[in-house]
Protein backbone atom coordinates (compact mmCIF):
# COMPACT_ATOMS: atom_id res chain seq x y z
CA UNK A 1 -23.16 -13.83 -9.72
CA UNK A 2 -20.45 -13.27 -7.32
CA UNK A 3 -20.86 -16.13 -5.31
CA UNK A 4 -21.23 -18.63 -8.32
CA UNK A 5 -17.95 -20.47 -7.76
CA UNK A 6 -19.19 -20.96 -3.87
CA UNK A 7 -19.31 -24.42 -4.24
CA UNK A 8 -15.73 -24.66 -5.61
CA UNK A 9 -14.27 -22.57 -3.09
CA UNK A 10 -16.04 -24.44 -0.02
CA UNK A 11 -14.76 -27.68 -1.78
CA UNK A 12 -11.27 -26.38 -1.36
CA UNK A 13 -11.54 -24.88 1.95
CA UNK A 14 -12.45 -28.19 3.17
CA UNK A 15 -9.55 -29.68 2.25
CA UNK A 16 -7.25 -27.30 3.40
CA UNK A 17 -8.82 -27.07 6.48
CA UNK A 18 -9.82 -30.78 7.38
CA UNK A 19 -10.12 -31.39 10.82
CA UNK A 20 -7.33 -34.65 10.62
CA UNK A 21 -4.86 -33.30 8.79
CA UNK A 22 -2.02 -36.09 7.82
CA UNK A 23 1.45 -36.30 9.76
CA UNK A 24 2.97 -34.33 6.69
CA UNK A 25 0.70 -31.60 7.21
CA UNK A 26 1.03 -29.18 9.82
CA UNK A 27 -1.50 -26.19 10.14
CA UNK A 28 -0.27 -23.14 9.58
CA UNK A 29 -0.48 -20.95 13.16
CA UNK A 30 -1.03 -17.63 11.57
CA UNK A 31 -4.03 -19.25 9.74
CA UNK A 32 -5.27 -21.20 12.78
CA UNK A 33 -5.17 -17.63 14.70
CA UNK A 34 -6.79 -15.41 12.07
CA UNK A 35 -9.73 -17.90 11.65
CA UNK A 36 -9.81 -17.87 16.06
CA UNK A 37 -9.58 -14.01 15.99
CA UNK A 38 -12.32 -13.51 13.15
CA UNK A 39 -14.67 -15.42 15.20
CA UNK A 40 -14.32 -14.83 18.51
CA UNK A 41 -14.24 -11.75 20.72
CA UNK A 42 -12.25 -10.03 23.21
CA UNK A 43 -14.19 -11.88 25.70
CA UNK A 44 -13.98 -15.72 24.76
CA UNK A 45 -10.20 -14.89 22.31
CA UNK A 46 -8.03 -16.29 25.27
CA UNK A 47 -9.92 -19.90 25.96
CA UNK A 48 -10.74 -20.06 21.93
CA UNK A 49 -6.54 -19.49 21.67
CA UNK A 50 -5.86 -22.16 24.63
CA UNK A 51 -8.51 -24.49 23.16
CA UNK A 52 -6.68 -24.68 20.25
CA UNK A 53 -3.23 -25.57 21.58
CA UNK A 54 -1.67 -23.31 18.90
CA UNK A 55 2.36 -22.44 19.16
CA UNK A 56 3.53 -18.97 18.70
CA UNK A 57 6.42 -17.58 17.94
CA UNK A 58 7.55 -14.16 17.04
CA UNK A 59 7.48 -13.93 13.67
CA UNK A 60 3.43 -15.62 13.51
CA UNK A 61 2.53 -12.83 16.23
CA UNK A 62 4.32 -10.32 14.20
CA UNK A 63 2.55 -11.54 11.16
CA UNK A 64 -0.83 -11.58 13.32
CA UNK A 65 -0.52 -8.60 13.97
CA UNK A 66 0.05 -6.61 11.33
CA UNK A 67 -3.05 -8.58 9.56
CA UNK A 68 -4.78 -7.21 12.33
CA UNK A 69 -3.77 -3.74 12.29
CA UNK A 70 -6.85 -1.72 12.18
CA UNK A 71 -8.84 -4.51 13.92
CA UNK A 72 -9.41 -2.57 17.18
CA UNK A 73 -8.28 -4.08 20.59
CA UNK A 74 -8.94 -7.75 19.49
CA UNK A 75 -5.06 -7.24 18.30
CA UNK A 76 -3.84 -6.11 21.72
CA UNK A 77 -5.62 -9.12 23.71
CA UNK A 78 -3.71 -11.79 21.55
CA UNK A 79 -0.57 -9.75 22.14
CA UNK A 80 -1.54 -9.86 26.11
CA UNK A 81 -2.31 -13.45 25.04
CA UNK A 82 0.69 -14.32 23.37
CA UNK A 83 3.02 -13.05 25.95
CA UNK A 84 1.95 -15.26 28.90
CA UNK A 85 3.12 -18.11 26.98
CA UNK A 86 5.65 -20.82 27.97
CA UNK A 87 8.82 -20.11 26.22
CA UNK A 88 7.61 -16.89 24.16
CA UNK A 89 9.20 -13.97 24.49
CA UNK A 90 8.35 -10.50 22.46
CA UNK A 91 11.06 -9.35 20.10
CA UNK A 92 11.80 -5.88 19.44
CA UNK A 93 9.76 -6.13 16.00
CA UNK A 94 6.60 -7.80 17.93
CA UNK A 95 6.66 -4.33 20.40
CA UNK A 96 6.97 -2.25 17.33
CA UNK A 97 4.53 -3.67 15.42
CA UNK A 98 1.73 -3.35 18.18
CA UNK A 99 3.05 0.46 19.08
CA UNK A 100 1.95 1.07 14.92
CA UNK A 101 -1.41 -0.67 15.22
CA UNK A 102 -2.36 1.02 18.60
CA UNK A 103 -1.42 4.43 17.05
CA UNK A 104 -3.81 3.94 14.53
CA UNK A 105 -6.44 3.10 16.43
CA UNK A 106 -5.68 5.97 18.76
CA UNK A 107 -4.89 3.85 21.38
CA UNK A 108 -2.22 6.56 22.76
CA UNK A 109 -2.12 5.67 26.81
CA UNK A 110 -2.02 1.90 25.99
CA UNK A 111 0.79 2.73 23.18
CA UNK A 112 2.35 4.10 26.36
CA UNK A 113 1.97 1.25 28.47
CA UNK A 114 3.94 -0.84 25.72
CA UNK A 115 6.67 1.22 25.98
CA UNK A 116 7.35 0.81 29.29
CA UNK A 117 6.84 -2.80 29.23
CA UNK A 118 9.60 -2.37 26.69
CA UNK A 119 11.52 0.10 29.31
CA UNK A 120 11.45 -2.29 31.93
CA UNK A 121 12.67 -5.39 29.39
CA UNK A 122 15.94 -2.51 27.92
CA UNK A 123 14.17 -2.98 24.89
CA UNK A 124 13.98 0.48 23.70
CA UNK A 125 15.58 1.97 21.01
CA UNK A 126 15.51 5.26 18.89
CA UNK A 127 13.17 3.39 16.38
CA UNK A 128 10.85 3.11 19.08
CA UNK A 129 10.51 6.41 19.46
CA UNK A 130 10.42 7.50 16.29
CA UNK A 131 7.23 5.05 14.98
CA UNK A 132 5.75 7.42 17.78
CA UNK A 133 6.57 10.42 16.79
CA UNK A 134 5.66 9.60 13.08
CA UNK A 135 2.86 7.99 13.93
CA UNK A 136 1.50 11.31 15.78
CA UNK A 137 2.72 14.14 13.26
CA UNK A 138 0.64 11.95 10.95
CA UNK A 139 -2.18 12.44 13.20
CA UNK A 140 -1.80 15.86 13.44
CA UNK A 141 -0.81 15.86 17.15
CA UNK A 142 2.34 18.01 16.83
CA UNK A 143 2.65 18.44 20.94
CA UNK A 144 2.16 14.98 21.26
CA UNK A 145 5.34 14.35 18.77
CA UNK A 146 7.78 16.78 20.54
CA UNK A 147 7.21 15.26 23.59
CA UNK A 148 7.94 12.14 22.74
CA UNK A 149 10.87 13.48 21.19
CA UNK A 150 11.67 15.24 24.54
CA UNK A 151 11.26 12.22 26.87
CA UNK A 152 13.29 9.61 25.33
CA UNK A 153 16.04 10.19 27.72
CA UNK A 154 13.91 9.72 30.47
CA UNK A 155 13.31 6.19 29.03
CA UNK A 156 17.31 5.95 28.72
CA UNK A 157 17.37 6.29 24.91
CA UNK A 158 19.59 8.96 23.72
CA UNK A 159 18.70 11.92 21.81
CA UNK A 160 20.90 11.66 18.66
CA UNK A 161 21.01 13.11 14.56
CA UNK A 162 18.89 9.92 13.81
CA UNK A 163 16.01 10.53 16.02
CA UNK A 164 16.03 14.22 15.35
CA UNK A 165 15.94 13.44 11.52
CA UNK A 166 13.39 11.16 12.18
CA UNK A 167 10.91 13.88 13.76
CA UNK A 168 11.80 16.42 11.36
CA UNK A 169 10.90 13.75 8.79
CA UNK A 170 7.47 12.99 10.69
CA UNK A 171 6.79 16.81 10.44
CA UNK A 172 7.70 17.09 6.73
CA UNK A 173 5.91 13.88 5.41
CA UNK A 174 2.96 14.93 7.43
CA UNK A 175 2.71 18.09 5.72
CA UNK A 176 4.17 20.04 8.36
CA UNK A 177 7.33 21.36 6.92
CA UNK A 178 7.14 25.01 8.86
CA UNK A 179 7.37 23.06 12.04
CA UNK A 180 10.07 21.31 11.02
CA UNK A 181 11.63 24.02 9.93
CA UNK A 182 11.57 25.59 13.30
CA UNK A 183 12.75 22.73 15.40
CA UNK A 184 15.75 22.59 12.60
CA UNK A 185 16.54 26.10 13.34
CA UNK A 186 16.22 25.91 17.62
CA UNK A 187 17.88 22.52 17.82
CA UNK A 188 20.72 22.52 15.08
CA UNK A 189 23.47 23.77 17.06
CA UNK A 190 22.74 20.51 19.19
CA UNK A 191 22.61 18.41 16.66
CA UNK A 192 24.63 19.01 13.65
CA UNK A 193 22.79 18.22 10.85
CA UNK A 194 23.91 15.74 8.37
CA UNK A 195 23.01 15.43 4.17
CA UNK A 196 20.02 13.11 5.47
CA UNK A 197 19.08 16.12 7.40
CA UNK A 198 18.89 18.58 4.82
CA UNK A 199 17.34 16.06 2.36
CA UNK A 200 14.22 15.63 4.74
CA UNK A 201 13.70 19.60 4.84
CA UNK A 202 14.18 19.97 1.19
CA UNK A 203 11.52 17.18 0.44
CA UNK A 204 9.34 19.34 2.63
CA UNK A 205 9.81 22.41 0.95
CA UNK A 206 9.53 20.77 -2.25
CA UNK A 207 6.44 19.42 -1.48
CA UNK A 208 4.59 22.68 0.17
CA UNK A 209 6.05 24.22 -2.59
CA UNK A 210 8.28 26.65 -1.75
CA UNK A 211 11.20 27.11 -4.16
CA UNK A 212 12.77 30.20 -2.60
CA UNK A 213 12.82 28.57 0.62
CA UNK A 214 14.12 24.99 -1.05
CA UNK A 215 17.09 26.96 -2.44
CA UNK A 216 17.78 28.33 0.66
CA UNK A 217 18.28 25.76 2.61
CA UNK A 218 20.52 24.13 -0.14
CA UNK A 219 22.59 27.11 -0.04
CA UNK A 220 22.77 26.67 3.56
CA UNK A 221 23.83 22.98 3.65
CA UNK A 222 26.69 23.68 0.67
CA UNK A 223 27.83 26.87 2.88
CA UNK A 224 28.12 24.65 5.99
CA UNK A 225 30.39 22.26 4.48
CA UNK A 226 27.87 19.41 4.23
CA UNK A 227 28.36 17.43 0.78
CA UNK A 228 25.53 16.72 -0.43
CA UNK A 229 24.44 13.81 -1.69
CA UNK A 230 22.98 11.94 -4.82
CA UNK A 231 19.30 11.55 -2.81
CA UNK A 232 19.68 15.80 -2.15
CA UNK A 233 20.62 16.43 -5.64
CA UNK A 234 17.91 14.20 -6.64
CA UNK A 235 16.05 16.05 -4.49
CA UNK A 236 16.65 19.45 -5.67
CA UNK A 237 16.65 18.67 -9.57
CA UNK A 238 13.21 17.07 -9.38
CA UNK A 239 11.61 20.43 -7.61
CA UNK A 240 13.28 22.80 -9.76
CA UNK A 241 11.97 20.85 -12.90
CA UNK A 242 8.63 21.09 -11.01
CA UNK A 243 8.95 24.77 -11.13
CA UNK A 244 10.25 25.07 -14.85
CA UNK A 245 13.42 25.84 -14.05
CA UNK A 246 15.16 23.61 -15.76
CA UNK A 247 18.30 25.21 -16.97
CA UNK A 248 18.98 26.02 -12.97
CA UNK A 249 18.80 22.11 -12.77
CA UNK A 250 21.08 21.77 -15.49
CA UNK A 251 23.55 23.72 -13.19
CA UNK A 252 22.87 21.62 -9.81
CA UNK A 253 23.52 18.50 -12.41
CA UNK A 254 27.22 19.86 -13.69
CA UNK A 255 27.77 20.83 -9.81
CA UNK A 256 27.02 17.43 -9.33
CA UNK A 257 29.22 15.62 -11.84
CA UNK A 258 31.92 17.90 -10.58
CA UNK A 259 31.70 16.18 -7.13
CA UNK A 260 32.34 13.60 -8.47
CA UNK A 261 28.61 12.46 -7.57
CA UNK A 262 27.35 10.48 -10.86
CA UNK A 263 23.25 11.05 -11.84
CA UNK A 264 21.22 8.33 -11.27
CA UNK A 265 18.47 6.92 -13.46
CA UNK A 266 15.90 8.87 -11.44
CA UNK A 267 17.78 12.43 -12.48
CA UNK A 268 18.11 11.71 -15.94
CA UNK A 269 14.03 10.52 -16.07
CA UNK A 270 13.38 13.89 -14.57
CA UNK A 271 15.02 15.60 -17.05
CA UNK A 272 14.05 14.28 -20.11
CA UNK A 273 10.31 13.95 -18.58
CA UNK A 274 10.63 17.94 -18.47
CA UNK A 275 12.02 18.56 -21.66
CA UNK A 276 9.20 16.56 -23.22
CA UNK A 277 6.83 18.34 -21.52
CA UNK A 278 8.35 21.52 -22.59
CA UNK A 279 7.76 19.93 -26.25
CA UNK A 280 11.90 20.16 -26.68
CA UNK A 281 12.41 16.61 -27.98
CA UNK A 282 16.33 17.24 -29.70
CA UNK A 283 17.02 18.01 -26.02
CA UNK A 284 15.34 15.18 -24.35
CA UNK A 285 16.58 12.64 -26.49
CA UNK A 286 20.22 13.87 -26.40
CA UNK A 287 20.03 13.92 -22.43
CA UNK A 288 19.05 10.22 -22.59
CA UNK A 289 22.05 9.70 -25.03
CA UNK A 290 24.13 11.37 -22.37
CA UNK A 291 22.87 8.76 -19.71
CA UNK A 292 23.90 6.21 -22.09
CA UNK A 293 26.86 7.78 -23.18
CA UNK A 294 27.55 7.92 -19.36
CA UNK A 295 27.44 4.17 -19.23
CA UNK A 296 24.11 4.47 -16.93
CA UNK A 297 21.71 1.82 -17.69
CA UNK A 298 17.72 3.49 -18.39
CA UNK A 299 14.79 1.72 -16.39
CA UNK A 300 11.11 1.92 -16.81
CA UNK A 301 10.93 5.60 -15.68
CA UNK A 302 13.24 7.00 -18.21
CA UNK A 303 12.27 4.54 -20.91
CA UNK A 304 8.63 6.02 -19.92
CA UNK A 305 9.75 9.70 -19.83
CA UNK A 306 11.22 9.37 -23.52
CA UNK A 307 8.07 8.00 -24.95
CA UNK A 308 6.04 10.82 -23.05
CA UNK A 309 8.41 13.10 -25.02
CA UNK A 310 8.14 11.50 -27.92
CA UNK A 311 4.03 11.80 -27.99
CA UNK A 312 4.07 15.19 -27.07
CA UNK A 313 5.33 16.00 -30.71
CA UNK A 314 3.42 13.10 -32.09
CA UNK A 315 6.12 10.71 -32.93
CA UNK A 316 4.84 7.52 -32.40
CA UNK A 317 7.15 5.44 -34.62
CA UNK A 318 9.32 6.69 -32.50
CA UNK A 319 7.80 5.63 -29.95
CA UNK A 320 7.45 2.40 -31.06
CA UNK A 321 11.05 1.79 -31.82
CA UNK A 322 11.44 2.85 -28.14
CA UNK A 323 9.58 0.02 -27.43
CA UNK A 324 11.53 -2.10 -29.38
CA UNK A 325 14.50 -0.86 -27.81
CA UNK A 326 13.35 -1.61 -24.16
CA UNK A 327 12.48 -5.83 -25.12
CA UNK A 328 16.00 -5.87 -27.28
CA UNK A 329 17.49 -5.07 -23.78
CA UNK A 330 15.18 -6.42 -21.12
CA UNK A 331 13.26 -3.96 -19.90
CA UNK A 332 9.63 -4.58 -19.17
CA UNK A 333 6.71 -1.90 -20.16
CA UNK A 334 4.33 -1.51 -16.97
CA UNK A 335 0.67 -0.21 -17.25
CA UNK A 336 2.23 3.64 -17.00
CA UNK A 337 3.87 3.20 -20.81
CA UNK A 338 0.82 1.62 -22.21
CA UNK A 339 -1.41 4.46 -20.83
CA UNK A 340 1.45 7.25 -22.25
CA UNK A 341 1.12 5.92 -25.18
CA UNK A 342 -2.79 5.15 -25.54
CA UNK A 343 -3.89 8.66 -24.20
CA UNK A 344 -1.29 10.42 -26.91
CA UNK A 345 -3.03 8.81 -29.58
CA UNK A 346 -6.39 9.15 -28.63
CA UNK A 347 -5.61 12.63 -28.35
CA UNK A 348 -4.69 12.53 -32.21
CA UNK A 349 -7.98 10.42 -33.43
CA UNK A 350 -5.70 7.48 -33.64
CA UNK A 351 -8.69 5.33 -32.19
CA UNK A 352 -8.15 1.90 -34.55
CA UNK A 353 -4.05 2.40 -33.11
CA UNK A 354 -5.59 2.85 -30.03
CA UNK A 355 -6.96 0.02 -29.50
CA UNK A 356 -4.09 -2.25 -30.98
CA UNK A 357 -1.79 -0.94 -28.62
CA UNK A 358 -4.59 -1.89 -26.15
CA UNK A 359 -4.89 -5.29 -27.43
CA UNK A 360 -0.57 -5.46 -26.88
CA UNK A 361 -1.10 -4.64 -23.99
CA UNK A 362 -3.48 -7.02 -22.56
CA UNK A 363 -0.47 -9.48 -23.47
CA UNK A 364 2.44 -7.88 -21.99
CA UNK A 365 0.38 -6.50 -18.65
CA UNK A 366 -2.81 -6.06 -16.68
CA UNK A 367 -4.24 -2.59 -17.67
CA UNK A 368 -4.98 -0.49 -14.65
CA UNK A 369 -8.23 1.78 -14.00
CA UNK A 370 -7.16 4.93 -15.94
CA UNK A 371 -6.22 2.60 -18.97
CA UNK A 372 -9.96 0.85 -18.99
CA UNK A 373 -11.06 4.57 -18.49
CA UNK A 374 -9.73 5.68 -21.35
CA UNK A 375 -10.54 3.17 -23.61
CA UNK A 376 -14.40 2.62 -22.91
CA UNK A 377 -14.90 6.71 -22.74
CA UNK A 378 -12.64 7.04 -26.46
CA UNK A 379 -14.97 4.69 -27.52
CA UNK A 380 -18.30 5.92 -26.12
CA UNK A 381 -17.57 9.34 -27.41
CA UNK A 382 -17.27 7.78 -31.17
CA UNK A 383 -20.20 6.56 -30.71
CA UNK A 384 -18.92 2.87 -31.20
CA UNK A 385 -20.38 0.93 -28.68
CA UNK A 386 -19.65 -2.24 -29.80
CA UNK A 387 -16.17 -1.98 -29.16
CA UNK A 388 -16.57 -0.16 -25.50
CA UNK A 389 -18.85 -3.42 -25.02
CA UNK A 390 -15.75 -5.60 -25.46
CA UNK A 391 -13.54 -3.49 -23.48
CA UNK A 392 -16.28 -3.76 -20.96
CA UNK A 393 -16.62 -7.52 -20.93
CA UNK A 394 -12.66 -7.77 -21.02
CA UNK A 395 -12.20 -5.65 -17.82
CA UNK A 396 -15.35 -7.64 -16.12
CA UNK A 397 -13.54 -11.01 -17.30
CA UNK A 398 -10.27 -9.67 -15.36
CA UNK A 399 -11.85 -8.60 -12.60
CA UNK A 400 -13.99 -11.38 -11.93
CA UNK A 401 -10.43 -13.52 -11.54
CA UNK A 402 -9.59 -11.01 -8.91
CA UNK A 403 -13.09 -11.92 -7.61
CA UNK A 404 -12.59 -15.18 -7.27
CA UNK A 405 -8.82 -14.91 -5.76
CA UNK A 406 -10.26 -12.58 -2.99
CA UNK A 407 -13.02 -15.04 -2.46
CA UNK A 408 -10.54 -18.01 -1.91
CA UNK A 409 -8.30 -16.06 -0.14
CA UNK A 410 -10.73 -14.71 2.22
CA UNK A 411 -12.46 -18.40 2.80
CA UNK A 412 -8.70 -19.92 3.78
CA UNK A 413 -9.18 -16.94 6.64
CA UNK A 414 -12.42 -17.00 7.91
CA UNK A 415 -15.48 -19.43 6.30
CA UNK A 416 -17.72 -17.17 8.06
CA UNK A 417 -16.72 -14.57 6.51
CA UNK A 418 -17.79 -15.60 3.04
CA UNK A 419 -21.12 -15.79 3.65
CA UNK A 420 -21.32 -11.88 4.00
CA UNK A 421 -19.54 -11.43 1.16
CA UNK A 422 -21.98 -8.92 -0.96
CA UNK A 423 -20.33 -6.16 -2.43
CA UNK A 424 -16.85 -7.27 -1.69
CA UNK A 425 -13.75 -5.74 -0.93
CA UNK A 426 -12.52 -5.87 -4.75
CA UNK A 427 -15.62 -3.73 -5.84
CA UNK A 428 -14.94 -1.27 -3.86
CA UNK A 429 -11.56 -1.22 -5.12
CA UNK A 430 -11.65 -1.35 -8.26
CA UNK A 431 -15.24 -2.07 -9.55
CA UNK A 432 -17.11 1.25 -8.44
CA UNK A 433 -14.65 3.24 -9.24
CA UNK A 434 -14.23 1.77 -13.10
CA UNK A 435 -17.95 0.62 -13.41
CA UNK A 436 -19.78 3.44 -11.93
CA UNK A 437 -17.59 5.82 -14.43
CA UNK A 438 -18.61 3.38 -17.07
CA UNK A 439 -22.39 3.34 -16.61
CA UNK A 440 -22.54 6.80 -17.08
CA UNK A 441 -20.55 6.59 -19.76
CA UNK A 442 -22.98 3.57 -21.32
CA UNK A 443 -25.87 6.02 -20.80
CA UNK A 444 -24.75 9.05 -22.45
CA UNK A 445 -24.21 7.85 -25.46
CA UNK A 446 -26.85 5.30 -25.38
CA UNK A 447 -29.73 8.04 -25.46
């Protein structure tokens, strides 16, 4: 069933890929590569490359590349390739580029070997270095990302606040905010940190989490005469709503305004998300009054944060005048509302509502996985199969046209690789996940 439209596809891949292709038309090089590299191996890439007569510039081997990120060392031979050209040179973005895909394969003494290529072209620069050192706290290798740290001025690139914050970020996004925390306190008498500084640390602590220790080090960056700024208050209002403190956040928020640092949208979501989740809906709605009031303009997130707070207490004509609201002034529901608004009345029995909203849906935006969930298992578990059917056939109808995208998409790279396409990528995606839940569903309460 998959491969039904086969015939279609390889009708259309022959015309885009005729072998006389008029004067107008001039094949695409990243195309002509992709389709060399997906047949060909390290062995016979450089003659299939030169056979083809193909012209390369930076941005088609940056784009070759990164299509080719994970690909193994097939990657690294075209950028060998590439560089013996006539008139090619590799930008800064090329070098990059290649460092990330070699990191991932854990290429690490070849990474190396790019950098001083890059060393001996003065191409270096503290982004360099810290793709490297992010690219190793995410492996794990915390040695590994201090050296590099500790080396760049032996590769003549200076040691500055940006490439510190850039391995304390590494550390923190990497889930390894206590080493972080150390380098902070051994190095930051050499390099004074900045807001950015403290932001990255207070992510990390946020994220562990560790409120006492989050607190601290905002104490620490207000004692030391660093300002902070609307990403650190953002920061620190998020966590402590996290934690339920969210009359300690109303505090950071009036500290704030007194700055003379205005909330952004993302604050003011945050807050009214909590108070609806604390059930206190007066206080959630007059907050987003306040943002109005405050002449700041509500997106999706605090449109989405209201109506969360709104079908905590089962208000849902509130809810719908919400929606109302958001198309009066431009503002586009996304899957997340939908889903808000279909679990809360599913919770309440609201199954026929349910599935209206659904049916909106469909018309505004592509449900996701957790919205196809929902509906098939609400109706499974009222036993009304007839209508988890058609949910069923509408999701299989939708996903089939991802199907058959994929399957063009993957014939304009590689014909080849069409013929092995059983089971294909967009199954795995999104068609085990949702069918697999749904079978079992199907079976339960088909018995």
């Amino acid at each position: 069933m998959l491969l039904q439209n086969r015939p279609v596809i390889m009708r259309m891949g022959m015309r885009a890929y005729s072998s006389t292709p008029s004067a107008a038309e001039k094949p695409d090089p990243v195309k002509t590569i992709c389709k060399i590299m997906m047949s060909s191996t390290a062995v016979t890439l450089d003659t299939a490359l030169e056979q083809s007569g193909v012209r390369v510039s930076p941005e088609v081997v940056e784009d070759v590349l990164k299509r080719f990120e994970n690909a193994g060392m097939i990657a690294f031979r075209f950028f060998e390739w590439a560089a013996k050209q006539r008139h090619y040179e590799h930008s800064v973005r090329v070098y990059h580029t290649m460092i990330e895909s070699l990191s991932k394969i854990r290429q690490y003494r070849v990474m190396w070997d790019v950098v001083n290529a890059m060393k001996s072209k003065k191409m270096l620069n503290v982004e360099t270095f810290c793709i490297i050192m992010r690219k190793y706290a995410r492996a794990q290798k915390v040695e590994e990302a201090v050296y590099a740290f500790n080396v760049m001025e032996k590769y003549d690139v200076p040691q500055n606040l940006a490439a510190f914050n850039g391995l304390l970020s590494a550390f923190c996004k990497s889930k390894n905010v206590r080493k972080a925390q150390e380098l902070f306190d051994s190095m930051k008498e050499k390099f004074v940190p900045d807001s950015k500084t403290y932001s990255i640390l207070l992510e990390g602590w946020g994220r562990a989490p560790n409120l006492p220790k989050a607190r601290e080090i905002f104490r620490e960056m207000v004692d030391n005469g660093c300002n902070p700024d609307v990403v650190t208050y953002g920061i620190m209002v998020n966590l402590l709503c996290k934690s339920g403190r969210i009359d300690e956040a109303l505090v950071i928020v009036r500290e704030m305004n007194d700055m003379g640092c205005k909330p952004t949208p993302f604050i003011y979501s945050v807050l009214v998300h909590t108070y609806g989740t604390e059930g206190r809906i007066e206080d959630a709605v007059e907050t987003f009054l306040e943002m109005e009031k405050e002449g700041i303009y509500p997106d999706v997130p605090v449109y989405n944060a209201l109506i969360g707070a709104f079908c905590k207490v089962n208000k849902h004509k509130n809810v719908y005048r919400v929606i109302k609201e958001m198309d009066s002034k431009g503002v586009s529901c996304n899957s997340r509302t939908y889903n808000i608004i279909i679990n809360s009345l599913i919770d309440c029995g609201k199954t026929d509502e349910a599935f209206t909203v659904f049916r909106s849906m469909i018309k505004v935006c592509d449900p996701d996985a957790d919205t196809y969930t929902m509906m098939i298992k609400m109706f499974c578990e009222r036993k009304n199969l007839e209508l988890a059917f058609k949910v069923w056939k509408y999701m299989k109808v939708s996903l089939n046209k991802l199907r058959k995208t994929l399957l063009e998409v993957i014939y304009e790279a590689s014909k080849e690789e069409l013929r092995s396409l059983k089971g294909s990528a967009m199954d795995d995606k999104y068609g085990s996940r949702v069918s697999f839940s749904y079978c079992l569903c199907f079976r339960k309460h088909t018995r």
